[in-house]
N, C-alpha and C. Protein backbone atom coordinates (compact mmCIF):
# COMPACT_ATOMS: atom_id res chain seq x y z
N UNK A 1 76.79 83.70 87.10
CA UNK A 1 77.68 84.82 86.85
C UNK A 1 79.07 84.51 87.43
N UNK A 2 79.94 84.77 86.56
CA UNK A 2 81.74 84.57 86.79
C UNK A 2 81.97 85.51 88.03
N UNK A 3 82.58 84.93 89.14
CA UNK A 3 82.86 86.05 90.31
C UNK A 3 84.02 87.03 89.57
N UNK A 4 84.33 87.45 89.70
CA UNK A 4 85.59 88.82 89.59
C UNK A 4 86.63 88.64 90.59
N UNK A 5 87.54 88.65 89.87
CA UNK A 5 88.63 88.52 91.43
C UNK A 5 89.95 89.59 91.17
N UNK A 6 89.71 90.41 92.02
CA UNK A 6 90.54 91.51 92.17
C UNK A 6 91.44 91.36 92.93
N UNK A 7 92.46 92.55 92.61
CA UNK A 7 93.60 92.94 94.16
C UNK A 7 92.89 93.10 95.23
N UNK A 8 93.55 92.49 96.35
CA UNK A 8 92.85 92.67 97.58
C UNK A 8 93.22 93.75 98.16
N UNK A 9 93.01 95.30 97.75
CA UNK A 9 93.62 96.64 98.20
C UNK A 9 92.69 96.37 99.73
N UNK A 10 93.56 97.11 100.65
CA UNK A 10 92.63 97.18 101.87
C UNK A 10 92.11 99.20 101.84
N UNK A 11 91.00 98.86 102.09
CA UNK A 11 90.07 99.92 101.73
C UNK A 11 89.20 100.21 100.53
N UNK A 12 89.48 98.87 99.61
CA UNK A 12 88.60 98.80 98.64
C UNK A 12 87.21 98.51 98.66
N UNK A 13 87.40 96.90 99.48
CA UNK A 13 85.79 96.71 99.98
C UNK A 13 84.95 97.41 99.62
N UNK A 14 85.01 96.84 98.34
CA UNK A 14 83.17 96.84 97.52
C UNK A 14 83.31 98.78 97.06
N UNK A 15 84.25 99.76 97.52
CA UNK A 15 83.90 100.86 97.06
C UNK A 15 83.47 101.07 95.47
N UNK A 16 82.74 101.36 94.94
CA UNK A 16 82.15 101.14 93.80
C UNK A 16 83.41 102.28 93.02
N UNK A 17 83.61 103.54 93.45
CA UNK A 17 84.85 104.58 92.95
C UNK A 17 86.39 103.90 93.08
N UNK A 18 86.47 103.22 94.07
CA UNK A 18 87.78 102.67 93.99
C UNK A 18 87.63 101.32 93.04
N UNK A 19 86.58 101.03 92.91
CA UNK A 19 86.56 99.38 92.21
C UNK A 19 86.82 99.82 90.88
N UNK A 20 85.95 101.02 90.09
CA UNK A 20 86.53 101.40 89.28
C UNK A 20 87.33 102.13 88.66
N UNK A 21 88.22 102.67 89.65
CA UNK A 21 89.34 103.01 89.15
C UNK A 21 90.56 101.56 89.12
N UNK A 22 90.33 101.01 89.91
CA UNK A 22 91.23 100.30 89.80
C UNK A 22 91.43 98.95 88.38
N UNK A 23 89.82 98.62 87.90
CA UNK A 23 89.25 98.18 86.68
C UNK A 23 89.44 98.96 85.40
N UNK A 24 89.89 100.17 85.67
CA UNK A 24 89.78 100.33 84.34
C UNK A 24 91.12 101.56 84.24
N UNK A 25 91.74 102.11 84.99
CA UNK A 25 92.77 103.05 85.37
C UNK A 25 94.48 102.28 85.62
N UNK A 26 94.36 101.63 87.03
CA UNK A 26 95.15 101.57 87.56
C UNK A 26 96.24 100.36 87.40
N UNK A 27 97.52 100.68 86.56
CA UNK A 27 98.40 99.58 86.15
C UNK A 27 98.04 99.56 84.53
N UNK A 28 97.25 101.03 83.76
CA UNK A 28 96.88 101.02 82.72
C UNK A 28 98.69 101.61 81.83
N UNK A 29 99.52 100.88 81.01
CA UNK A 29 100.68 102.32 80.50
C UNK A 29 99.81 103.20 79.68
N UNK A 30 100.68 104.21 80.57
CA UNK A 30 99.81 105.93 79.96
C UNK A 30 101.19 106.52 79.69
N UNK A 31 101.02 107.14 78.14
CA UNK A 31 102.23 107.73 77.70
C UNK A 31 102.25 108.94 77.10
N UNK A 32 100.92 109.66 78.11
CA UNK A 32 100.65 110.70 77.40
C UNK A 32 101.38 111.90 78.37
N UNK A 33 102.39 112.41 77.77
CA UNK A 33 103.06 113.77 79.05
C UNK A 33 101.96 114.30 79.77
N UNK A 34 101.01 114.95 79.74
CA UNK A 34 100.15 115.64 80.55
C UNK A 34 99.46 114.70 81.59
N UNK A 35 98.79 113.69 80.63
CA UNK A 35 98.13 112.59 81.70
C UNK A 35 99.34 112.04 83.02
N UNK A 36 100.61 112.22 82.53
CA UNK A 36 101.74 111.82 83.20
C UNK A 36 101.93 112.82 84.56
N UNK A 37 101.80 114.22 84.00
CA UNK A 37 102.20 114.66 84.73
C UNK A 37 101.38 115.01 86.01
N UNK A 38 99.66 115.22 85.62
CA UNK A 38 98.47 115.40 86.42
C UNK A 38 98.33 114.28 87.57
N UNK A 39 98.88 112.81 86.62
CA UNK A 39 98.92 111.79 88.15
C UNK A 39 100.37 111.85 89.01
N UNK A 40 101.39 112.71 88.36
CA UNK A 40 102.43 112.74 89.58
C UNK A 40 101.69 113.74 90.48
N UNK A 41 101.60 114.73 90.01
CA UNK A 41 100.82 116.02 91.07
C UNK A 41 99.95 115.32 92.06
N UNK A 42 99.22 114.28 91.73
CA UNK A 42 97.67 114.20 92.44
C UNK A 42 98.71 113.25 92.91
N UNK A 43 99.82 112.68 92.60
CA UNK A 43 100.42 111.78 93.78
C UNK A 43 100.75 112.28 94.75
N UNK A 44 101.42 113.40 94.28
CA UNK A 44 102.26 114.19 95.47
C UNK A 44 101.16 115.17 96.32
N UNK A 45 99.89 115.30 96.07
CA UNK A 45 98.83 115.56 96.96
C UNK A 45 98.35 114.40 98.10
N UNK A 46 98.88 113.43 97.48
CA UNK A 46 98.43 112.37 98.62
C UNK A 46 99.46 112.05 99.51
N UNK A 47 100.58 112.77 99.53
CA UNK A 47 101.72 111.85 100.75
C UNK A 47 100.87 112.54 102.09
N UNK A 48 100.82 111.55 102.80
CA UNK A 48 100.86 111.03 104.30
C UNK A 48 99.24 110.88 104.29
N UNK A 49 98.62 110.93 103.30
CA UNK A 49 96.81 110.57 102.86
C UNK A 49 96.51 108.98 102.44
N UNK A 50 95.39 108.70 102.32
CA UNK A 50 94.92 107.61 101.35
C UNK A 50 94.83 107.99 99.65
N UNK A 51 95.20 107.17 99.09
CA UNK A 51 94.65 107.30 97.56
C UNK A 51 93.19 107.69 97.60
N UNK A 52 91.77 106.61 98.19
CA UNK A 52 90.95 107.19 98.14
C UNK A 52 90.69 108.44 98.36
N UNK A 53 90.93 109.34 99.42
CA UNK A 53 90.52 110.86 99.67
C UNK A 53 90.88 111.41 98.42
N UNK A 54 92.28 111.56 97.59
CA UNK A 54 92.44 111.62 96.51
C UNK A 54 90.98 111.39 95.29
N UNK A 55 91.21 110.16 95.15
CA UNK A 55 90.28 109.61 94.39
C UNK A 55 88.91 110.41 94.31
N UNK A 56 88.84 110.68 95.57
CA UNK A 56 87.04 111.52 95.50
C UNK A 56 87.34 112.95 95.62
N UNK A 57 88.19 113.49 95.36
CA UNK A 57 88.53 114.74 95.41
C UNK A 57 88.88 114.91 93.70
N UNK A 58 88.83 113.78 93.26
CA UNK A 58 90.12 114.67 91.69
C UNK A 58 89.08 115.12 90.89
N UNK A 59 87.78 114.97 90.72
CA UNK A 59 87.15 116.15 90.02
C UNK A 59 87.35 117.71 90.14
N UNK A 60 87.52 117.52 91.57
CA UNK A 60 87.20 119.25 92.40
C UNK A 60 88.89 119.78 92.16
N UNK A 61 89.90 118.50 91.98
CA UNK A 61 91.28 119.17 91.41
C UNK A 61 91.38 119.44 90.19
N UNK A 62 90.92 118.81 89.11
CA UNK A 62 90.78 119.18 87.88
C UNK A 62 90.11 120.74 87.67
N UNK A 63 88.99 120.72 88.27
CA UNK A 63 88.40 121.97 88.31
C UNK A 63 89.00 123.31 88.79
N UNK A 64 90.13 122.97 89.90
CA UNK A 64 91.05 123.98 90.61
C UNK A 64 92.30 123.70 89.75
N UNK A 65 92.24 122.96 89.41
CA UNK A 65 93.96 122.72 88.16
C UNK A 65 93.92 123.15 86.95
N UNK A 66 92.57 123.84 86.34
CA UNK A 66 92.50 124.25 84.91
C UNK A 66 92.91 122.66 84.22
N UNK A 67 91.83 121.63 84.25
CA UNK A 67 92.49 120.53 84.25
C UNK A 67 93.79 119.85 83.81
N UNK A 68 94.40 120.54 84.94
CA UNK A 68 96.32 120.02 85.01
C UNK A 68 96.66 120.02 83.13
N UNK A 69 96.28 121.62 82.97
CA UNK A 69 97.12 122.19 81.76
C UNK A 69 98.05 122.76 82.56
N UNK A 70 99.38 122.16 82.35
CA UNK A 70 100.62 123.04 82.31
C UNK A 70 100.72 124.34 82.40
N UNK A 71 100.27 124.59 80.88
CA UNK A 71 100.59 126.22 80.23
C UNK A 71 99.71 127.25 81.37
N UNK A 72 98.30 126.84 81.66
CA UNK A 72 97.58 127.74 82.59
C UNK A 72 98.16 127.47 83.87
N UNK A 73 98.63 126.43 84.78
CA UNK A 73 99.04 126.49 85.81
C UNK A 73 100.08 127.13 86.22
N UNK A 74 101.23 127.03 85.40
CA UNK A 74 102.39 127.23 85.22
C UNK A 74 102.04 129.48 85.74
N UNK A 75 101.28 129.59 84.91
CA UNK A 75 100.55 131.41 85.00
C UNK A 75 99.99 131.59 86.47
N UNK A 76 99.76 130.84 87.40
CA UNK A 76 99.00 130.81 88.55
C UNK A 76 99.79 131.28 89.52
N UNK A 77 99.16 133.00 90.22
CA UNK A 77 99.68 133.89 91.00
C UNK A 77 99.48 133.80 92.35
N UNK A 78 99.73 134.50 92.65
CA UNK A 78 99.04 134.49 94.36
C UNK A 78 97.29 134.41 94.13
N UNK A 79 96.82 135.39 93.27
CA UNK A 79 95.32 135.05 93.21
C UNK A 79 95.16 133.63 93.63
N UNK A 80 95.90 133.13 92.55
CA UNK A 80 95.36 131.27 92.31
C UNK A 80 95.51 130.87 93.54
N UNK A 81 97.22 131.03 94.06
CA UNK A 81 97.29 130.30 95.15
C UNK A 81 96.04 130.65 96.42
N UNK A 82 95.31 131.71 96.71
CA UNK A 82 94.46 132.12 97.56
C UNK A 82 92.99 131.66 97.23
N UNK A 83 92.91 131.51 96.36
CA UNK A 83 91.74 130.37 95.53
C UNK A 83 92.05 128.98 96.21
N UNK A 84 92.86 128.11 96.01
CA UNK A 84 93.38 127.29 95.40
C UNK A 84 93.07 126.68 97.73
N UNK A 85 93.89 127.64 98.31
CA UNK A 85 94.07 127.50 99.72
C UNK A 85 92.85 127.69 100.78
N UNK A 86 92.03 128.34 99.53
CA UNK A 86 90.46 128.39 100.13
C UNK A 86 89.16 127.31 99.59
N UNK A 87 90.04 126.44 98.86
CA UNK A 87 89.01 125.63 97.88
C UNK A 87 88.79 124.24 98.90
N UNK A 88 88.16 124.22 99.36
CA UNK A 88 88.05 123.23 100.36
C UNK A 88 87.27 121.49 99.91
N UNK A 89 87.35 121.67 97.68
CA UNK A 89 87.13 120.62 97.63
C UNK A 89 88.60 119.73 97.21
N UNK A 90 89.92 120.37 97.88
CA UNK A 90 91.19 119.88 96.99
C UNK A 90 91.93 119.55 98.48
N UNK A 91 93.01 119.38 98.58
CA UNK A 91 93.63 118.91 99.41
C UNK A 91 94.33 120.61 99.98
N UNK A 92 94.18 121.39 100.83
CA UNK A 92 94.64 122.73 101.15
C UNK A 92 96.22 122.64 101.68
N UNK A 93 97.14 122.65 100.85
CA UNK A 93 98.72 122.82 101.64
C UNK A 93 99.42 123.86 100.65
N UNK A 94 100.06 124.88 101.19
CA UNK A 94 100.54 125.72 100.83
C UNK A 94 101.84 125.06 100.24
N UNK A 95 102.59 123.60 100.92
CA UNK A 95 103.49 123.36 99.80
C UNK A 95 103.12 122.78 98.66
N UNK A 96 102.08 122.12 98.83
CA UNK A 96 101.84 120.89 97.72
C UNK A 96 101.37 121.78 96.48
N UNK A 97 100.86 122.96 96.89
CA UNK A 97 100.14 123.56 96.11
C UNK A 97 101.64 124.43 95.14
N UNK A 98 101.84 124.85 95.93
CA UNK A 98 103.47 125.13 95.64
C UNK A 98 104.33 124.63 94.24
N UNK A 99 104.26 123.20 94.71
CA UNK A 99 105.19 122.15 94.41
C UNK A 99 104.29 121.59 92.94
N UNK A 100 102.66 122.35 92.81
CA UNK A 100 102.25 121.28 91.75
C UNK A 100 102.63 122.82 90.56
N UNK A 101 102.43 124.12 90.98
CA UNK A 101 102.62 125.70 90.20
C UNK A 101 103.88 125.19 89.64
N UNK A 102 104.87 124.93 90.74
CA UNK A 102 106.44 124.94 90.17
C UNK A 102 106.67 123.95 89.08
N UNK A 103 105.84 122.62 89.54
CA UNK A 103 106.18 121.10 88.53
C UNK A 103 105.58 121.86 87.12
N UNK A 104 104.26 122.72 87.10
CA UNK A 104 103.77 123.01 85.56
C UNK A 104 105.01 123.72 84.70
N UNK A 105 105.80 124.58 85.68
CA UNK A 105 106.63 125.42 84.95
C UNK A 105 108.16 124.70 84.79
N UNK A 106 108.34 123.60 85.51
CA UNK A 106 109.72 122.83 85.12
C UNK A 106 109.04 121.75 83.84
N UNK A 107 107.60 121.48 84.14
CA UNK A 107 107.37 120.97 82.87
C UNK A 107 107.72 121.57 81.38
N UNK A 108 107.27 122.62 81.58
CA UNK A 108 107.20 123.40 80.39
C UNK A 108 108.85 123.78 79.87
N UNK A 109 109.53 124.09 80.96
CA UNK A 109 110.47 124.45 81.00
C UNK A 109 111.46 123.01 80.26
N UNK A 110 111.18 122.04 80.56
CA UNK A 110 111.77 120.80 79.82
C UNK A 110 111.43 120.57 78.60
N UNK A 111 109.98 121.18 78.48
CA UNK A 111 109.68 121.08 76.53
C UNK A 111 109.99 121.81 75.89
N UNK A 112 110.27 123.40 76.41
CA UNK A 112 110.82 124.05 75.70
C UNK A 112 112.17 123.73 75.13
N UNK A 113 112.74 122.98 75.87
CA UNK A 113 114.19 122.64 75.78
C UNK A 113 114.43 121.21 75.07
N UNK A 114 113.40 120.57 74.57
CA UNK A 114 112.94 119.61 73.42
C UNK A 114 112.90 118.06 74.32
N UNK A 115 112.91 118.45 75.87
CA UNK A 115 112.67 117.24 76.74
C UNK A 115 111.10 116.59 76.87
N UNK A 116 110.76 115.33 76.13
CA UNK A 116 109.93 115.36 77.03
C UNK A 116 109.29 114.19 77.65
N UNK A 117 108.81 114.85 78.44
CA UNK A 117 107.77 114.39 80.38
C UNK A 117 107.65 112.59 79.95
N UNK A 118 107.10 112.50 79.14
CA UNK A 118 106.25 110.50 78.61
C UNK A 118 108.23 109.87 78.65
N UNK A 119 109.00 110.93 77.81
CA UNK A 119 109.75 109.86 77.20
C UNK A 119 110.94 109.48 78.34
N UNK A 120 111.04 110.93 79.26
CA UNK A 120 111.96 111.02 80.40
C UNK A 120 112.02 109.92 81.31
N UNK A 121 110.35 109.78 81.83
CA UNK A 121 109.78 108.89 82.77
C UNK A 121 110.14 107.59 82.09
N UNK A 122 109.34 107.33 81.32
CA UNK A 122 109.76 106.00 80.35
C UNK A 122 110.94 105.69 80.26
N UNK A 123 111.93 106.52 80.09
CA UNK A 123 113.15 105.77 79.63
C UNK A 123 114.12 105.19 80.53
N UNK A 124 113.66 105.70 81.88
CA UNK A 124 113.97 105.16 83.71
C UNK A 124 113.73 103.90 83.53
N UNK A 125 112.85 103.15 82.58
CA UNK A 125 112.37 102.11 83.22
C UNK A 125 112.34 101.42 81.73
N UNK A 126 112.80 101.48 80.65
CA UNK A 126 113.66 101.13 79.98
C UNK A 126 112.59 100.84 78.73
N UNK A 127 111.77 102.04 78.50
CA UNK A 127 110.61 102.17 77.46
C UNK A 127 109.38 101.03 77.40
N UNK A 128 109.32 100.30 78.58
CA UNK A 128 108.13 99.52 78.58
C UNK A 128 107.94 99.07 79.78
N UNK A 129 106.70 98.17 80.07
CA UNK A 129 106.37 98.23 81.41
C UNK A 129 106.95 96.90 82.35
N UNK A 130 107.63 96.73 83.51
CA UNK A 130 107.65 96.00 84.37
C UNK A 130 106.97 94.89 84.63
N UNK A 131 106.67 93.36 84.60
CA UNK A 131 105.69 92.46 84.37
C UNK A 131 106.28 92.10 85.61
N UNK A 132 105.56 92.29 87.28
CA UNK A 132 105.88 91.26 88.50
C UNK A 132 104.58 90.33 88.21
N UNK A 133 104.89 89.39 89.54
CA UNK A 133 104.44 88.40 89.53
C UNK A 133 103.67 88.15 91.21
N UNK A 134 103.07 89.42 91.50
CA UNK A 134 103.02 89.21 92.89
C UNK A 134 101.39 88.73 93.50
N UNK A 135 101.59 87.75 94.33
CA UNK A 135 100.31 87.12 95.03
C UNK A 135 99.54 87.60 95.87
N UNK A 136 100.26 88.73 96.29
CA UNK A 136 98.93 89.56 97.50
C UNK A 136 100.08 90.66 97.94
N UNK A 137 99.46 91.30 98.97
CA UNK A 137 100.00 93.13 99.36
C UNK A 137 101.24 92.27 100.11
N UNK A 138 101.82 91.63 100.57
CA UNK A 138 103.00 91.51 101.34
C UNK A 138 104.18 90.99 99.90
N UNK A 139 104.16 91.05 98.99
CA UNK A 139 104.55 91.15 98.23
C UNK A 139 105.30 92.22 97.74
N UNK A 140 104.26 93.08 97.36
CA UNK A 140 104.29 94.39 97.04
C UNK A 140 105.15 95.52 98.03
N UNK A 141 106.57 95.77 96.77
CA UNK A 141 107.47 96.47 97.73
C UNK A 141 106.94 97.97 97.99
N UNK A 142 107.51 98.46 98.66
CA UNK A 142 107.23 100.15 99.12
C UNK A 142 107.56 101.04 97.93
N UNK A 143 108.95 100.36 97.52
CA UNK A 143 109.70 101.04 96.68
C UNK A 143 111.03 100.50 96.20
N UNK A 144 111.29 100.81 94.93
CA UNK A 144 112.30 100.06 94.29
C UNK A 144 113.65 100.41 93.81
N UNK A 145 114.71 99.94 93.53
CA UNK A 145 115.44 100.82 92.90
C UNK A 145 115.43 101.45 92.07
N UNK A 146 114.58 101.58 90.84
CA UNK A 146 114.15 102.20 89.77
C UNK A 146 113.45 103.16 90.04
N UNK A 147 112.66 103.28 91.44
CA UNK A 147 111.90 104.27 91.76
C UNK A 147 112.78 105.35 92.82
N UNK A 148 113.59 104.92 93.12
CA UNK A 148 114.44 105.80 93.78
C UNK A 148 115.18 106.42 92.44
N UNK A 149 115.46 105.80 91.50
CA UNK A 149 116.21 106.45 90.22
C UNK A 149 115.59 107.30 89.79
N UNK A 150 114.22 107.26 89.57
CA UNK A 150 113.11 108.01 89.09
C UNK A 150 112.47 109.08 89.96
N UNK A 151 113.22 109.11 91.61
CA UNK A 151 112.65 109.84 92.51
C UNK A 151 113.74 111.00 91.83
N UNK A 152 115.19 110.72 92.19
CA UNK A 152 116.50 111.28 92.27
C UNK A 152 116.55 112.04 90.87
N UNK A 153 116.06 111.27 89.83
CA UNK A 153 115.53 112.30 88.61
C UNK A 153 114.55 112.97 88.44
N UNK A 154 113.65 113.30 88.98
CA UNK A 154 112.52 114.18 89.03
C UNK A 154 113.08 115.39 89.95
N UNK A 155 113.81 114.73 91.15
CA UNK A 155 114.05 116.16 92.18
C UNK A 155 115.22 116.56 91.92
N UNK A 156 116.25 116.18 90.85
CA UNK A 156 117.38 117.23 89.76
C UNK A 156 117.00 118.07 89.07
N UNK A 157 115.33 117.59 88.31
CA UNK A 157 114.77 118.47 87.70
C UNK A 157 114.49 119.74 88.35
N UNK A 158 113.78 119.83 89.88
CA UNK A 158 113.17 120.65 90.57
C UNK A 158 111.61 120.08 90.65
N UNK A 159 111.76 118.90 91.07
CA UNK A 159 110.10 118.67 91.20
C UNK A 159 109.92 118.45 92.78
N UNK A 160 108.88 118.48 93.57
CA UNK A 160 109.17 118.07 94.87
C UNK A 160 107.73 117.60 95.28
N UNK A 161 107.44 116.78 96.76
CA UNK A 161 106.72 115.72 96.62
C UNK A 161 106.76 114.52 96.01
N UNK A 162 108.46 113.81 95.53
CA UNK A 162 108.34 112.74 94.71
C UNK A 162 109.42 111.97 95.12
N UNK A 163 109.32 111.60 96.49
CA UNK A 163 110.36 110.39 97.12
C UNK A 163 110.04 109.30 96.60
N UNK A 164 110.96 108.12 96.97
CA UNK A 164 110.88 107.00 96.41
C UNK A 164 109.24 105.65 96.56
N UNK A 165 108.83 106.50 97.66
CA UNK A 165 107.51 105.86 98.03
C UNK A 165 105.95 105.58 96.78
N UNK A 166 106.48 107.25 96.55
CA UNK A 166 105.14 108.23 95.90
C UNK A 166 105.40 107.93 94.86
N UNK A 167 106.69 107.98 94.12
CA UNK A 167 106.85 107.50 93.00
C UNK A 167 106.88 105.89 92.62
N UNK A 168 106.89 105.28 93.17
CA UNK A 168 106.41 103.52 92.84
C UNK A 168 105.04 103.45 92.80
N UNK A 169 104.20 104.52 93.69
CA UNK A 169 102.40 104.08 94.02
C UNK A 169 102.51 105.15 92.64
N UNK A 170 103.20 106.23 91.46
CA UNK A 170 102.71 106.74 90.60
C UNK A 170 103.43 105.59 89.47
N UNK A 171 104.35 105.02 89.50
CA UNK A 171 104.83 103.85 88.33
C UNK A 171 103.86 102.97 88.18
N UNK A 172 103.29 102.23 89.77
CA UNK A 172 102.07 101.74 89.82
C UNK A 172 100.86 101.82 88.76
N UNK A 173 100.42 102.75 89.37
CA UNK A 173 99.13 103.47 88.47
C UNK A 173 99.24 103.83 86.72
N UNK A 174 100.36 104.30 86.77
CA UNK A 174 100.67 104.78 85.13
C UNK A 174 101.21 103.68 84.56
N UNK A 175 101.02 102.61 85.22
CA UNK A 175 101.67 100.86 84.72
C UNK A 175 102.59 100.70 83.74
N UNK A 176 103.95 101.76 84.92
CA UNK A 176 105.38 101.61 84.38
C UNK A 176 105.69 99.87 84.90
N UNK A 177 105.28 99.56 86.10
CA UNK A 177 104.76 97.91 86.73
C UNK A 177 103.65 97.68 86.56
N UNK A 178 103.47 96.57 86.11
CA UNK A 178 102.52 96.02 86.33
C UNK A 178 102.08 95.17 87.69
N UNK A 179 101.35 95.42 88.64
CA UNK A 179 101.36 95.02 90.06
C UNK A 179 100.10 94.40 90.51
N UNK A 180 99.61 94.21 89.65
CA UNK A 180 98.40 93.77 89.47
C UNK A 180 98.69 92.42 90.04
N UNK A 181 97.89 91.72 91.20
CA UNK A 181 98.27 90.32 91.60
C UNK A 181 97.82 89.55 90.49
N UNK A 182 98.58 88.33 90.58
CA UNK A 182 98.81 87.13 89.13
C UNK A 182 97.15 86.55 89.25
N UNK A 183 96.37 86.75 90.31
CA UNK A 183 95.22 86.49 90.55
C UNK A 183 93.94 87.13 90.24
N UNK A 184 94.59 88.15 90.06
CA UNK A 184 93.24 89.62 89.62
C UNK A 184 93.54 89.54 88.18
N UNK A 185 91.87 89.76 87.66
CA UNK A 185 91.47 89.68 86.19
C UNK A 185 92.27 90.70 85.38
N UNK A 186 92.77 91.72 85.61
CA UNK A 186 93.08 92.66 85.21
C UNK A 186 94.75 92.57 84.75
N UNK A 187 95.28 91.56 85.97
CA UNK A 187 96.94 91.46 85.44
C UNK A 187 97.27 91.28 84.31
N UNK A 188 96.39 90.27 83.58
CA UNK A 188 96.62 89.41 81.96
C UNK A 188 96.17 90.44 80.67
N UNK A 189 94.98 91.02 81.71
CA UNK A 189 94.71 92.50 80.74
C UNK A 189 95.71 93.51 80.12
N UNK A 190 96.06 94.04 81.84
CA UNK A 190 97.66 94.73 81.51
C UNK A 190 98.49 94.96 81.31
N UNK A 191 98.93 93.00 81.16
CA UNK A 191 100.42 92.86 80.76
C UNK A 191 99.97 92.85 78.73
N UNK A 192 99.09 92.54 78.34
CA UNK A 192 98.65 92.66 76.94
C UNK A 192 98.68 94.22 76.49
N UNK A 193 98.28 95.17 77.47
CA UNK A 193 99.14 96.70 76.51
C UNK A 193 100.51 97.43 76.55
N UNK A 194 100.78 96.11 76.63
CA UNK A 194 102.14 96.38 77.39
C UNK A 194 103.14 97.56 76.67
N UNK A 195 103.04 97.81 75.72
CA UNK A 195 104.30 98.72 74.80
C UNK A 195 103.39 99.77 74.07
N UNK A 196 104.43 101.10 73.77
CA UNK A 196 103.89 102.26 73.29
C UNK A 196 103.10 102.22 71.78
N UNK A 197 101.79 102.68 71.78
CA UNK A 197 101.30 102.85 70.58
C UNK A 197 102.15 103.54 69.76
């Protein structure tokens, strides 16, 4: 049997949930507005966290997010928020929770106005994905200038939770870059979907 050779994330070790997200998710381009917007939220649930805690929590957020539909979140009152602050399978912060109500309704608020979410993000980064070339995590910057461009445009909009950090680990994932080390099976994968259906 062919070994597999992955990114060497630290905290991956063998996790069977992180192995597959990262196999079949992560550094995937996703150009779908909603899918776009559900992984900025669940980004901005993770600042000062691990991705994993995330990771094993996003069923129980989907389930508390009306799965990150806009249109229903965007409607979410104090009820929700008192749900939402008592749901102890999601991440409990009165801003984040805040910050994901407000992002549904600046979402919406941008489509109504014929903006939208896939093409905004995308076009920061110049309608296709980033191809690095990097050999292991000391490589891999924090954050880039494009992601500070992409921070500085999200929080004009009114989005919050989306500094320049959070937004490179969400360009990451939604494989606006491809960051995949030149060594892991998956880089050659990802640089092959590279452009919009």
């Amino acid at each position: 049997m062919t070994e597999i050779h992955r990114c060497t994330w630290r905290g991956m070790n063998g996790d069977p949930l992180y192995e597959a997200y990262h196999d079949t998710e992560w550094g995937v381009p996703e150009w779908d507005s909603r899918a776009l917007w559900e992984k900025l939220v669940l980004d901005g649930f993770q600042a000062g966290l691990s991705w994993i805690t995330i990771l094993r929590k996003r069923e129980a957020f989907r389930a508390a997010f009306a799965d990150f539909d806009p249109e229903v979140v965007a409607r979410f009152g104090e009820v929700d928020r008192a749900r939402l602050m008592a749901d102890a399978g999601i991440i409990r912060s009165n801003a984040k929770i805040d910050a994901a109500i407000n992002g549904a309704r600046i979402y919406l608020d941008m489509r109504e106005r014929g903006e939208d979410f896939s093409a905004f993000l995308w076009n920061i980064v110049g309608d296709a994905p980033i191809q690095n070339a990097f050999t292991g995590m000391g490589d891999v910057p924090a954050q880039t200038p494009l992601a500070v461009d992409m921070a500085k445009a999200l929080k004009a909009k009114g989005y919050k939770f989306c500094g320049p950090v959070i937004v490179y680990a969400f360009m990451q994932a939604v494989g606006m870059v491809n960051d995949h080390f030149v060594t892991c099976f998956r880089h050659d994968e990802c640089k092959a979907l590279g452009h919009r259906h």
